[in-house]
PDB file of N, CA and C in Angstrom:
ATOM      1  N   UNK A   1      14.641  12.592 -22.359  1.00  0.00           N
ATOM      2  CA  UNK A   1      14.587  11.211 -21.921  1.00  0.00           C
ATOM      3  C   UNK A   1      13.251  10.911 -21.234  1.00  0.00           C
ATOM      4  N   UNK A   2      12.232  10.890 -21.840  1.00  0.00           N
ATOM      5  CA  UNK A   2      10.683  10.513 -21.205  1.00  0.00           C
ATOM      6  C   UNK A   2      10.292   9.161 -21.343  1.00  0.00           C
ATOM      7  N   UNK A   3      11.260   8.334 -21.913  1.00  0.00           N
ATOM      8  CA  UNK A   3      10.992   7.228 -22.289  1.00  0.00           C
ATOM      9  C   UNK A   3      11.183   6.073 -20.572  1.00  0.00           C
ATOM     10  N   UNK A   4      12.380   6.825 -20.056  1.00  0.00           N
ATOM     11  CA  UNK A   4      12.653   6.060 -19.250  1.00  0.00           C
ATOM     12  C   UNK A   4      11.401   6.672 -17.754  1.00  0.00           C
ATOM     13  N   UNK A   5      10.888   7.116 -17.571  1.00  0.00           N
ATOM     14  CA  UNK A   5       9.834   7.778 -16.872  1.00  0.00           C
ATOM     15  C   UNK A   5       8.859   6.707 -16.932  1.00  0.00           C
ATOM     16  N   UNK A   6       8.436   6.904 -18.778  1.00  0.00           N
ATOM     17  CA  UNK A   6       7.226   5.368 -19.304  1.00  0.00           C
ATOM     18  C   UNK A   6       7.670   4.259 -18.683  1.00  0.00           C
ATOM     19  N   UNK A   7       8.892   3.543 -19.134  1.00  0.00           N
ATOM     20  CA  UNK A   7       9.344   2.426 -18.778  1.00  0.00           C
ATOM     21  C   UNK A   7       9.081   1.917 -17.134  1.00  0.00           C
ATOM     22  N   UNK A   8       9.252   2.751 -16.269  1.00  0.00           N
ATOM     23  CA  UNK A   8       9.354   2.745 -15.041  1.00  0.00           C
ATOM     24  C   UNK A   8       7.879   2.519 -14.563  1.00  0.00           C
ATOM     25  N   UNK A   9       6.728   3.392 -15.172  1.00  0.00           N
ATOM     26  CA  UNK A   9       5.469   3.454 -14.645  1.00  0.00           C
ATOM     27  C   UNK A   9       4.739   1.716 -15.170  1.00  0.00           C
ATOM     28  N   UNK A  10       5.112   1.689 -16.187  1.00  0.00           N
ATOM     29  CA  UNK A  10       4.969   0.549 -16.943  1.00  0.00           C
ATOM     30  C   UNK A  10       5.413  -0.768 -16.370  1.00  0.00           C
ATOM     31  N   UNK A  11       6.603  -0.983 -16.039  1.00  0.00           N
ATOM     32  CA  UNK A  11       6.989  -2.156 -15.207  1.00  0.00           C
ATOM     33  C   UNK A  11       6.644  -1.857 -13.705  1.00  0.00           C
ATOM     34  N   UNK A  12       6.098  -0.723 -13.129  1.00  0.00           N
ATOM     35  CA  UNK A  12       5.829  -0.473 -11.395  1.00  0.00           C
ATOM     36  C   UNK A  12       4.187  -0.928 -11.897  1.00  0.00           C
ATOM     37  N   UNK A  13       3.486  -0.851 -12.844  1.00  0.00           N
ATOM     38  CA  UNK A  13       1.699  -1.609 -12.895  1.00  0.00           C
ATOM     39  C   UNK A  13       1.813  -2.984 -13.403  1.00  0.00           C
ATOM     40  N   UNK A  14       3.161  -3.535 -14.101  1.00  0.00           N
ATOM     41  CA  UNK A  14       3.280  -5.079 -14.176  1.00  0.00           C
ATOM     42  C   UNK A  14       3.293  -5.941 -12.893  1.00  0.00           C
ATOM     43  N   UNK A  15       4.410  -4.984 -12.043  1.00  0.00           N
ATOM     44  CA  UNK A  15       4.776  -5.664 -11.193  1.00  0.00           C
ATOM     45  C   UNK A  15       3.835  -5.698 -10.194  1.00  0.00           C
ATOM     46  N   UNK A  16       2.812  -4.359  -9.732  1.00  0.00           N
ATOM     47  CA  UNK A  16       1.378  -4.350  -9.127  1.00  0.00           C
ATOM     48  C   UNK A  16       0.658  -5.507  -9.558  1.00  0.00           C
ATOM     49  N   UNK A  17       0.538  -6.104 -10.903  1.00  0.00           N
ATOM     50  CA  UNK A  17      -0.167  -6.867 -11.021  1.00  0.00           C
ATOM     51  C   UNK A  17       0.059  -8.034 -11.332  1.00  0.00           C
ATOM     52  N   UNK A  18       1.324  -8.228 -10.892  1.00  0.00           N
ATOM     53  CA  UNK A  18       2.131 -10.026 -10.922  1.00  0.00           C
ATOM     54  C   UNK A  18       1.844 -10.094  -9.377  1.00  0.00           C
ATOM     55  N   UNK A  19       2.108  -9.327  -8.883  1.00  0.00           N
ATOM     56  CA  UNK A  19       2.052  -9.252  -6.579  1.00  0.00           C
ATOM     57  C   UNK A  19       0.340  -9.777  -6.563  1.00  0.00           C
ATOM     58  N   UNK A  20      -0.226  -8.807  -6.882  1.00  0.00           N
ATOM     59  CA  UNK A  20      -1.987  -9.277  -7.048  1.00  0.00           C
ATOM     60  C   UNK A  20      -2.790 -10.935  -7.776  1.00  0.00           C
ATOM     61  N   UNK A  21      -1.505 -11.187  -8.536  1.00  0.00           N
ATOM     62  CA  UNK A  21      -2.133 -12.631  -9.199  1.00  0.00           C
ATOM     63  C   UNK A  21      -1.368 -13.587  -8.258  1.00  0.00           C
ATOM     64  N   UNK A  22      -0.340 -12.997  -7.806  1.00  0.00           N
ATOM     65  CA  UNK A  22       0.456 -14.145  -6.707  1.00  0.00           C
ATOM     66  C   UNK A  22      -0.594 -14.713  -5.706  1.00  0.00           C
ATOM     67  N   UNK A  23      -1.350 -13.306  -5.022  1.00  0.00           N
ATOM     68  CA  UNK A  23      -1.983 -13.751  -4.173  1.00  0.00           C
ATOM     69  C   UNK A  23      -3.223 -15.073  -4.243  1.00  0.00           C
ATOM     70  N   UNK A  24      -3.789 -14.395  -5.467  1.00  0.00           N
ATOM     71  CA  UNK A  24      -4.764 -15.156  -6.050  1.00  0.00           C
ATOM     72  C   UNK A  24      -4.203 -16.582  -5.854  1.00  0.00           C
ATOM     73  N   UNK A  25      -3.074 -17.291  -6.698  1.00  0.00           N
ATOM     74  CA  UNK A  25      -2.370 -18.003  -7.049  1.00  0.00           C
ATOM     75  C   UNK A  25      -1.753 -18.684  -5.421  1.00  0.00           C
ATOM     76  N   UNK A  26      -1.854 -18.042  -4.290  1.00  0.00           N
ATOM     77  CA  UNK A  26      -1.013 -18.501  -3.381  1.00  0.00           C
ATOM     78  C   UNK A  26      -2.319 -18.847  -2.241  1.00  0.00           C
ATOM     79  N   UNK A  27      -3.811 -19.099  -2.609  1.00  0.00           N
ATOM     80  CA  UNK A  27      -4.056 -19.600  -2.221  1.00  0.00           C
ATOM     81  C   UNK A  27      -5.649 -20.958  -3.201  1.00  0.00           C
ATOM     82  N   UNK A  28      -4.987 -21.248  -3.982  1.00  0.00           N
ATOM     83  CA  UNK A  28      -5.565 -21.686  -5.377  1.00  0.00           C
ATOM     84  C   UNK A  28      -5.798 -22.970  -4.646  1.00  0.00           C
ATOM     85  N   UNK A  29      -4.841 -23.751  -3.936  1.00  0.00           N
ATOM     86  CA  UNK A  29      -5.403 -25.218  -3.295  1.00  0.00           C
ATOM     87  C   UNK A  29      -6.585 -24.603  -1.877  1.00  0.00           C
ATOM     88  N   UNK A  30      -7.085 -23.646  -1.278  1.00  0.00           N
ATOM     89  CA  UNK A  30      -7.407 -23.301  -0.443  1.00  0.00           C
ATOM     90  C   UNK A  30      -8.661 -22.619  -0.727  1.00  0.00           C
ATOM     91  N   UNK A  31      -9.849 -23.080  -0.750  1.00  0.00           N
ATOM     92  CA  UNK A  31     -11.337 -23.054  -0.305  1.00  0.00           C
ATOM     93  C   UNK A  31     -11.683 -22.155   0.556  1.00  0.00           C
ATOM     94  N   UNK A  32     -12.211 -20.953   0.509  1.00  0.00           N
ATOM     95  CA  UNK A  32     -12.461 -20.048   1.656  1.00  0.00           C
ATOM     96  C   UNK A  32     -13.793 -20.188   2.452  1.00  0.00           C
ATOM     97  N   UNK A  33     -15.027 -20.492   1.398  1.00  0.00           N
ATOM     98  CA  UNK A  33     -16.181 -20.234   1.594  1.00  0.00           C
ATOM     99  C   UNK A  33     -16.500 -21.972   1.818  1.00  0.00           C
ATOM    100  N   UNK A  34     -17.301 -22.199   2.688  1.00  0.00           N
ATOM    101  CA  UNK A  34     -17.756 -23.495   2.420  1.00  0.00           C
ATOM    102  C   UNK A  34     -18.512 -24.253   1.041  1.00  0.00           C
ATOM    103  N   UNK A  35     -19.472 -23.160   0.724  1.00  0.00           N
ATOM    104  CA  UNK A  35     -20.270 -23.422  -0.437  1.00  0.00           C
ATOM    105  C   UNK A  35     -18.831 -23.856  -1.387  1.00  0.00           C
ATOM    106  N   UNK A  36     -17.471 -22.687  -1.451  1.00  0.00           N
ATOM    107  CA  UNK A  36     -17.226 -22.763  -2.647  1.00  0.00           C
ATOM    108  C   UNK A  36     -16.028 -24.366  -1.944  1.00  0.00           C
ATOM    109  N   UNK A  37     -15.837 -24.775  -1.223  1.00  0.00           N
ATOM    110  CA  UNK A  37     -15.388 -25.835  -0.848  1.00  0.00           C
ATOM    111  C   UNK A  37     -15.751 -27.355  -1.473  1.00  0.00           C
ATOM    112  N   UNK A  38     -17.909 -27.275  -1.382  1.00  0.00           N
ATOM    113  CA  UNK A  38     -18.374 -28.451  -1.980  1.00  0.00           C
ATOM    114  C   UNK A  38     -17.943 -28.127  -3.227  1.00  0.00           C
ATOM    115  N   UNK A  39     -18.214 -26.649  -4.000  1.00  0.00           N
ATOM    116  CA  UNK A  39     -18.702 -26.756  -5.307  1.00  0.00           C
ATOM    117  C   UNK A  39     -17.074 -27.344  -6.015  1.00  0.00           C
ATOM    118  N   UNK A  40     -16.064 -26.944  -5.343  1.00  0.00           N
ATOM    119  CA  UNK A  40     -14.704 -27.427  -5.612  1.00  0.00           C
ATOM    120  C   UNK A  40     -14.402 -28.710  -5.774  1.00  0.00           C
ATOM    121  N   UNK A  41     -15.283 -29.723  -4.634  1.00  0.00           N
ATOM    122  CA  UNK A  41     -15.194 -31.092  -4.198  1.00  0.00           C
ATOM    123  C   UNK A  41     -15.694 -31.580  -5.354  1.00  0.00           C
ATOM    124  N   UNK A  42     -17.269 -31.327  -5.873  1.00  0.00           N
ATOM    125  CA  UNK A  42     -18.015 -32.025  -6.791  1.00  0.00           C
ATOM    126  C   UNK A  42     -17.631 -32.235  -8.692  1.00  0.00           C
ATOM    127  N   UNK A  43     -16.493 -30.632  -8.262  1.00  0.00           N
ATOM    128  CA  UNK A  43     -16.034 -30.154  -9.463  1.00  0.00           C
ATOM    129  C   UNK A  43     -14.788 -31.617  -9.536  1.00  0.00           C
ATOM    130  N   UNK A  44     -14.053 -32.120  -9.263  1.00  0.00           N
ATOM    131  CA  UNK A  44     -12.772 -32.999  -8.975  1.00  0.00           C
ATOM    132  C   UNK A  44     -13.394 -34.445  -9.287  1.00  0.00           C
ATOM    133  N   UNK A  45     -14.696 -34.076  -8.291  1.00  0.00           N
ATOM    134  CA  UNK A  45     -15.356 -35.470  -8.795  1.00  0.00           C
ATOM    135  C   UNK A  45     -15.604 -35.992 -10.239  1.00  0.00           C
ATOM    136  N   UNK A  46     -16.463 -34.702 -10.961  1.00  0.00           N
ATOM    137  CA  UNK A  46     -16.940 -34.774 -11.950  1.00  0.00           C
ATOM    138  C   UNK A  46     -15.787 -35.289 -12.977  1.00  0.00           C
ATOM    139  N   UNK A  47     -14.727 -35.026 -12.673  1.00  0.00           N
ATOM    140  CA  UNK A  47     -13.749 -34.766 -13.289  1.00  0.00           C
ATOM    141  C   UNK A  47     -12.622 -36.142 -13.574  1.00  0.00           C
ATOM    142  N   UNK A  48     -13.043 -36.643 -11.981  1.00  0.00           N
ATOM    143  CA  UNK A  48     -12.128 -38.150 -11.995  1.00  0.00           C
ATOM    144  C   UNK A  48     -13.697 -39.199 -12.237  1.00  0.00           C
ATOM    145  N   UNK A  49     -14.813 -38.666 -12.518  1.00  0.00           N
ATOM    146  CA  UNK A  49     -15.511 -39.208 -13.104  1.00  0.00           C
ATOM    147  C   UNK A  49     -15.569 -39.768 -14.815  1.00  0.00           C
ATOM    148  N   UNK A  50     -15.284 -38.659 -15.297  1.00  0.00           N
ATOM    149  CA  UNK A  50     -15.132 -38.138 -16.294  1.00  0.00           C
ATOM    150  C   UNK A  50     -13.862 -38.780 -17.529  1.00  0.00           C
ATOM    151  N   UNK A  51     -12.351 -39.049 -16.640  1.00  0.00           N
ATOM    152  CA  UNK A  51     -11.702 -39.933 -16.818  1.00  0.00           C
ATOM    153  C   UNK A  51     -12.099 -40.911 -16.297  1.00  0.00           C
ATOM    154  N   UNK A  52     -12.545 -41.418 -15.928  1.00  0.00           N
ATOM    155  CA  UNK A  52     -13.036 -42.822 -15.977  1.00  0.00           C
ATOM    156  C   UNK A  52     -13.592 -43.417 -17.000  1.00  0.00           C
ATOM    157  N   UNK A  53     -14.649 -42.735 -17.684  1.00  0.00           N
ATOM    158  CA  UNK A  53     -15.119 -43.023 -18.928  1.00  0.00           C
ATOM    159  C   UNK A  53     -15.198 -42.134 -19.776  1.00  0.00           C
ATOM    160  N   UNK A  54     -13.338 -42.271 -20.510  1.00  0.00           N
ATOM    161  CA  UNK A  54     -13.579 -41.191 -21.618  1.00  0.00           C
ATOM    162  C   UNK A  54     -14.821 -41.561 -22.946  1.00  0.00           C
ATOM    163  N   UNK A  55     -15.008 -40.278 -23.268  1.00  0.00           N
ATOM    164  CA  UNK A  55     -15.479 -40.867 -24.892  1.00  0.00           C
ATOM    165  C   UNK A  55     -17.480 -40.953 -24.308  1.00  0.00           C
ATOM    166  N   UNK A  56     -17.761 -41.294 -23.100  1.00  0.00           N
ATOM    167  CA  UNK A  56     -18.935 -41.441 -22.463  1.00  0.00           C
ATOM    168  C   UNK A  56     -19.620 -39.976 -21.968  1.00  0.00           C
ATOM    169  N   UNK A  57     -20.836 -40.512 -21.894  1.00  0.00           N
ATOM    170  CA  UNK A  57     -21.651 -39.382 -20.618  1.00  0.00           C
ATOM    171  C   UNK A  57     -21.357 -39.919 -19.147  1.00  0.00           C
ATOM    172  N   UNK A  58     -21.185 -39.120 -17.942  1.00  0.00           N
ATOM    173  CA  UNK A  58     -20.829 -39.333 -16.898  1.00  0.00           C
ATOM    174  C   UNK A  58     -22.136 -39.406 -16.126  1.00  0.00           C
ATOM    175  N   UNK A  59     -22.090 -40.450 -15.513  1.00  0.00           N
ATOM    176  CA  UNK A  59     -23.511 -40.934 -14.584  1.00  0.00           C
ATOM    177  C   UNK A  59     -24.536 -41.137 -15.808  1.00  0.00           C
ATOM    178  N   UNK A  60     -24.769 -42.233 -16.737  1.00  0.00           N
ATOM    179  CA  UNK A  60     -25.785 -41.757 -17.654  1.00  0.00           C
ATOM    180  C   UNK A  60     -26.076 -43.621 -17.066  1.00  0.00           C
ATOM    181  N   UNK A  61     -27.732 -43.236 -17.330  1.00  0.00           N
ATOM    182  CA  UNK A  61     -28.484 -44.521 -17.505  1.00  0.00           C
ATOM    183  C   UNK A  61     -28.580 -45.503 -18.803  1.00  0.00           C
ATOM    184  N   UNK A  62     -28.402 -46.751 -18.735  1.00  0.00           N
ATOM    185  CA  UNK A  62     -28.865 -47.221 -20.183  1.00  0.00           C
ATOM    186  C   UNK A  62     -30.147 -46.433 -20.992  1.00  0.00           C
ATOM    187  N   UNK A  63     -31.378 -46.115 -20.648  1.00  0.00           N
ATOM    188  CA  UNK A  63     -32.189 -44.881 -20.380  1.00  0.00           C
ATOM    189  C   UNK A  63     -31.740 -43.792 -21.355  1.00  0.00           C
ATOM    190  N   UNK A  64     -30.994 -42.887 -20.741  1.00  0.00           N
ATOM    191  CA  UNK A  64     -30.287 -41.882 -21.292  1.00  0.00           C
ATOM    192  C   UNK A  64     -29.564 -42.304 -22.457  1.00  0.00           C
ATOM    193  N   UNK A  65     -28.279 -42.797 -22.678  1.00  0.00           N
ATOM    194  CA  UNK A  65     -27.606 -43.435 -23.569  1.00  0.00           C
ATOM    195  C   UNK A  65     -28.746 -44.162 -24.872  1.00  0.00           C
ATOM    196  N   UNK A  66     -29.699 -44.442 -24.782  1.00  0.00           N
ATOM    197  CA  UNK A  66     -30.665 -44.640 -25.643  1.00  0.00           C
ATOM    198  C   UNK A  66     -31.503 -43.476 -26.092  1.00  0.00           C
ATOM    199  N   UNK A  67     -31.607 -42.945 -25.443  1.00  0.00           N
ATOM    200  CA  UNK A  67     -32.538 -41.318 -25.892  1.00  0.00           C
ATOM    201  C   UNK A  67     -31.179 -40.622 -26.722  1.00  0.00           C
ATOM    202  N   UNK A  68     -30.147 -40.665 -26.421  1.00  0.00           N
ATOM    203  CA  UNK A  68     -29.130 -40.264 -27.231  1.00  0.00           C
ATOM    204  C   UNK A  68     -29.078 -40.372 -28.328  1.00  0.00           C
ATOM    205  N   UNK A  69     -28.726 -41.965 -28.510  1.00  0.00           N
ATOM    206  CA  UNK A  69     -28.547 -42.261 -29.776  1.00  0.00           C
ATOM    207  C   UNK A  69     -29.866 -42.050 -30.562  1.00  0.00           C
ATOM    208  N   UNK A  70     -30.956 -42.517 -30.475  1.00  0.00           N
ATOM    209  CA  UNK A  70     -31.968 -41.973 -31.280  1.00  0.00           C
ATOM    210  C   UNK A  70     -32.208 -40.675 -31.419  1.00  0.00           C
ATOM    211  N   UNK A  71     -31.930 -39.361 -30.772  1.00  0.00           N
ATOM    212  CA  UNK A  71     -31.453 -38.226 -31.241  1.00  0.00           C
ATOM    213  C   UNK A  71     -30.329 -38.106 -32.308  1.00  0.00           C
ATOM    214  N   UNK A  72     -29.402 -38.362 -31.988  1.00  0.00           N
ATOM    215  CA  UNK A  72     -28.312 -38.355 -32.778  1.00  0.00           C
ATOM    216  C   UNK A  72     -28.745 -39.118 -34.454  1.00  0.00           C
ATOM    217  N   UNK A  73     -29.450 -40.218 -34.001  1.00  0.00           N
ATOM    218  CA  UNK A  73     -30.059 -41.290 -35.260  1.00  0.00           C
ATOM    219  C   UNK A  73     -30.846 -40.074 -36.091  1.00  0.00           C
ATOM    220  N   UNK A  74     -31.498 -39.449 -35.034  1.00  0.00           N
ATOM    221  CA  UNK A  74     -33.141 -38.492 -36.011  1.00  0.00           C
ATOM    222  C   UNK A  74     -31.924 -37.227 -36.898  1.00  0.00           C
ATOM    223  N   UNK A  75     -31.045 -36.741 -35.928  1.00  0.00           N
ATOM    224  CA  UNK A  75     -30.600 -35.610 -36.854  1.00  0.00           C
ATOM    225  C   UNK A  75     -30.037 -36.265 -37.755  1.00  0.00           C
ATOM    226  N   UNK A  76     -29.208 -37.229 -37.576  1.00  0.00           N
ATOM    227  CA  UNK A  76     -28.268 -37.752 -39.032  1.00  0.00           C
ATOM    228  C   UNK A  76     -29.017 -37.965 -40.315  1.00  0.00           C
ATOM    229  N   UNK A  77     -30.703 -38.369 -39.949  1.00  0.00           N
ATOM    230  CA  UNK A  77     -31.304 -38.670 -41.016  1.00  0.00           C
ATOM    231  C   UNK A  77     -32.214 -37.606 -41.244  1.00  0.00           C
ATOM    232  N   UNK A  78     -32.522 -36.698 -40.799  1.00  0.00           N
ATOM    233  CA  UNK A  78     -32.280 -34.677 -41.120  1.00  0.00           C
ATOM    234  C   UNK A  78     -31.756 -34.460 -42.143  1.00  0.00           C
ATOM    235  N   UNK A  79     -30.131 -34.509 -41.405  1.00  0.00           N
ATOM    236  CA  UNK A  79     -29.172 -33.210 -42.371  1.00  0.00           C
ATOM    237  C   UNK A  79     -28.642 -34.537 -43.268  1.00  0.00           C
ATOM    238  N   UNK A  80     -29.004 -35.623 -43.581  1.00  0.00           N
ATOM    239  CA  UNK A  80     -27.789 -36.356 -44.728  1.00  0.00           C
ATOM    240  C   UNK A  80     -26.926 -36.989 -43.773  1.00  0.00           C
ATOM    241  N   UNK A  81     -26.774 -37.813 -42.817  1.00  0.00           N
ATOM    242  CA  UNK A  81     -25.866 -38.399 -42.334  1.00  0.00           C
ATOM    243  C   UNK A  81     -25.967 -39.657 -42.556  1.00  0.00           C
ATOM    244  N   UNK A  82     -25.137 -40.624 -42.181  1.00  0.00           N
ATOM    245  CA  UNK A  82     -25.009 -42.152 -42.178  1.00  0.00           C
ATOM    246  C   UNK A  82     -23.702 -42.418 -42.020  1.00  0.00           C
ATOM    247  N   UNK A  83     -23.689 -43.828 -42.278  1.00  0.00           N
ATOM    248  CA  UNK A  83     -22.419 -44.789 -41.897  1.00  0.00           C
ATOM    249  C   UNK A  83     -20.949 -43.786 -42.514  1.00  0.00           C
ATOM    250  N   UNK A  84     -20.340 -43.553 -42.175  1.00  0.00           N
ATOM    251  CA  UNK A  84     -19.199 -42.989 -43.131  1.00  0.00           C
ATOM    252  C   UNK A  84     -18.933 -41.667 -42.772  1.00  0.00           C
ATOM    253  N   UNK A  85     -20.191 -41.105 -42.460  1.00  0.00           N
ATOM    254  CA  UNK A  85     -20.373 -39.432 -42.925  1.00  0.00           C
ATOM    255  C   UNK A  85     -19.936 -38.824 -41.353  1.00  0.00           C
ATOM    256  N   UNK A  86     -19.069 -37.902 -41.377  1.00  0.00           N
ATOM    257  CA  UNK A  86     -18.672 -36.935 -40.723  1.00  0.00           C
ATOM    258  C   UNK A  86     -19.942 -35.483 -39.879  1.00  0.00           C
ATOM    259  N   UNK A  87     -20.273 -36.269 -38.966  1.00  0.00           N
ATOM    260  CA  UNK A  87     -21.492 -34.893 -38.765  1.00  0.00           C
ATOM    261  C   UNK A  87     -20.360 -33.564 -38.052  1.00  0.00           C
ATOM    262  N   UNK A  88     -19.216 -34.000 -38.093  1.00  0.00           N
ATOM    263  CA  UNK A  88     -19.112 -32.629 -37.191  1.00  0.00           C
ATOM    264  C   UNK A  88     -18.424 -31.690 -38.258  1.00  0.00           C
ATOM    265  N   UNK A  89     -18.235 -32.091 -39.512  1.00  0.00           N
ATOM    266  CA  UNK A  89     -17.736 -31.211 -40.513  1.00  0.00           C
ATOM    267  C   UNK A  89     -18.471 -30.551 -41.058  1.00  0.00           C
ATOM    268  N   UNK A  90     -18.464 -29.207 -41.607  1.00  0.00           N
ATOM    269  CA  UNK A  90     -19.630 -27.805 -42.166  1.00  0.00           C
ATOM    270  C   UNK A  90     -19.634 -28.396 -44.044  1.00  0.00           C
ATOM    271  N   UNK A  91     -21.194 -28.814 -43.589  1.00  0.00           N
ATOM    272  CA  UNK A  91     -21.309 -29.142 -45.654  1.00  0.00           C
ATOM    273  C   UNK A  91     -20.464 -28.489 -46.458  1.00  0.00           C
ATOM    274  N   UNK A  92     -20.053 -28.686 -47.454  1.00  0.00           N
ATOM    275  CA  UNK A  92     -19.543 -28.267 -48.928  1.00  0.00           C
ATOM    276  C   UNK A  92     -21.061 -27.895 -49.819  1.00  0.00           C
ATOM    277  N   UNK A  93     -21.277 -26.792 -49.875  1.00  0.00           N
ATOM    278  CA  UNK A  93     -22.774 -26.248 -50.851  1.00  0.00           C
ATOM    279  C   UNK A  93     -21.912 -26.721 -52.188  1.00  0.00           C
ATOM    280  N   UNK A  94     -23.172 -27.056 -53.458  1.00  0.00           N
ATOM    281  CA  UNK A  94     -22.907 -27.309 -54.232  1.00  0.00           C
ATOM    282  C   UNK A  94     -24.148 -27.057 -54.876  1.00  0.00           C
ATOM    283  N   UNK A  95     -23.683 -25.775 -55.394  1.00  0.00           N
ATOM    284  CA  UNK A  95     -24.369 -24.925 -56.451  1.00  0.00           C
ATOM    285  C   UNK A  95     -23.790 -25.398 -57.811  1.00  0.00           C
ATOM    286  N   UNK A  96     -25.280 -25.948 -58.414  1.00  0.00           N
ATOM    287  CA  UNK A  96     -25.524 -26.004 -59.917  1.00  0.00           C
ATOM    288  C   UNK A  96     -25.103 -24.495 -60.896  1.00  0.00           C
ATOM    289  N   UNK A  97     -24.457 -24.200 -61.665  1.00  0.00           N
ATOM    290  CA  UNK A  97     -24.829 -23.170 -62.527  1.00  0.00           C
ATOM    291  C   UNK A  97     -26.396 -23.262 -63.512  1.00  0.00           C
ATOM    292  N   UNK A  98     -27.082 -21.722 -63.454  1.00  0.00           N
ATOM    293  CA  UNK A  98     -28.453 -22.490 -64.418  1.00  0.00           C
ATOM    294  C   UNK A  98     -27.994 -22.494 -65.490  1.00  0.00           C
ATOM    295  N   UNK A  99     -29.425 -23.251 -66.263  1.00  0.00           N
ATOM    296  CA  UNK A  99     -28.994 -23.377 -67.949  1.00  0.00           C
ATOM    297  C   UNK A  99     -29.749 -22.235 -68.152  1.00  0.00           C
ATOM    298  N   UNK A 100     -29.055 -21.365 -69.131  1.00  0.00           N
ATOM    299  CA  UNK A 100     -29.388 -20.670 -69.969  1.00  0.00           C
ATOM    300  C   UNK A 100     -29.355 -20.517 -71.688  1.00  0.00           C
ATOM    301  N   UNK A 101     -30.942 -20.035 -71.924  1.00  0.00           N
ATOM    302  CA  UNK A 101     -30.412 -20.197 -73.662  1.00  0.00           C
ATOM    303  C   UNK A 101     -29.871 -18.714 -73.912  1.00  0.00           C
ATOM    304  N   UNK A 102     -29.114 -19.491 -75.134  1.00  0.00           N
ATOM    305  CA  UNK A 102     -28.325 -18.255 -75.700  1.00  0.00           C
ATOM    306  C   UNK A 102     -28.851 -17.017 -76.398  1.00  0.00           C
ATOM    307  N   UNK A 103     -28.524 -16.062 -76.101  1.00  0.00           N
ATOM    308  CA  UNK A 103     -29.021 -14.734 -76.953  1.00  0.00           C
ATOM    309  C   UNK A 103     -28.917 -14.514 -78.192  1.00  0.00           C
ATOM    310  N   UNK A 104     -30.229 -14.605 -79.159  1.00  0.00           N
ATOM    311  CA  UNK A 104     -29.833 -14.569 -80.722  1.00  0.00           C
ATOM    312  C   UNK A 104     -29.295 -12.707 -80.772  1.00  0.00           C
ATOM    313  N   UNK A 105     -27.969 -12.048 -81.272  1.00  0.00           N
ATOM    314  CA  UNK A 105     -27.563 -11.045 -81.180  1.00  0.00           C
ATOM    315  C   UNK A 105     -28.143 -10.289 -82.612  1.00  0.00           C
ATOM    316  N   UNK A 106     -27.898 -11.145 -83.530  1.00  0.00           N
ATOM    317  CA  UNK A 106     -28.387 -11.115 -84.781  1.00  0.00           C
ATOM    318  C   UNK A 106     -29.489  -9.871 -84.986  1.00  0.00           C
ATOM    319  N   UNK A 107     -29.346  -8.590 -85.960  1.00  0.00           N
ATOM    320  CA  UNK A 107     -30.422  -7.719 -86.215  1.00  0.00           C
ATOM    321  C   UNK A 107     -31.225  -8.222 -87.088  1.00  0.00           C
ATOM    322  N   UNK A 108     -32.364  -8.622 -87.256  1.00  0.00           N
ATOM    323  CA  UNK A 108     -33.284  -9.169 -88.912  1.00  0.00           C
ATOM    324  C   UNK A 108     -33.316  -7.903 -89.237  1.00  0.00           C
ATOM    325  N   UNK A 109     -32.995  -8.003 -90.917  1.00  0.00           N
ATOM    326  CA  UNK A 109     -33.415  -6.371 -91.701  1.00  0.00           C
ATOM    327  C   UNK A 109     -34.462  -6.948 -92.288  1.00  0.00           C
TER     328      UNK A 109
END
C-alpha cells in the first residue's frame, strides 16, 4: 500500500500551498509599500479611465488621435488595406501554379 503514503504527501504540498496563496489573497485589497500604493491608485485610474472611453486611447490629444490615423492610413496602403478590408486577419497567399511546356517523350529513330 504505497499509494496511500503518495496520496498523503501530495495533498500535505496542496494544502501547503492553498495556506500560502490564502495569505497572498488575504491581503490583495491592502498596499504595503507606499510606492506600490500609488502604483495601485494610478493602476484603477487608468482603468476607470479606460471605461470611460471604450474603443479610444486614454488621455489622447486631438494631436495624437491624428498621428494615429495617418499611421494606420500609411500601413493600410502598405499591406493592401481599404474600406472593407479586415487588417487584423493573416492574408490568404495565393500561389499561381507555373506554366509549363510539355515534355515531347517521343524517341526520333
Amino acid at each position: 500500500m504505497a499509494v496511500i503514503p503518495k496520496l498523503q504527501r501530495s495533498a500535505f504540498t496542496i494544502l501547503k500551498r492553498n495556506i500560502g496563496f490564502s495569505a497572498i489573497l488575504a491581503q490583495k485589497g491592502q498596499a504595503v509599500d507606499p510606492i506600490q500604493k500609488l502604483f495601485v491608485q494610478k493602476i484603477r485610474e487608468y482603468d476607470q479611465k479606460a471605461k470611460a472611453s471604450p474603443g479610444k486611447l486614454v488621455d489622447s490629444t486631438p494631436a495624437i488621435e491624428k498621428e494615429l490615423k495617418t499611421e494606420l492610413d500609411r500601413v493600410a496602403k502598405m499591406f493592401g488595406g481599404g474600406e472593407g478590408v479586415d487588417m487584423t486577419k493573416f492574408p490568404t497567399p495565393n500561389f499561381q501554379e507555373p506554366a509549363l511546356d510539355p515534355i515531347n517523350h517521343q524517341a526520333t529513330k
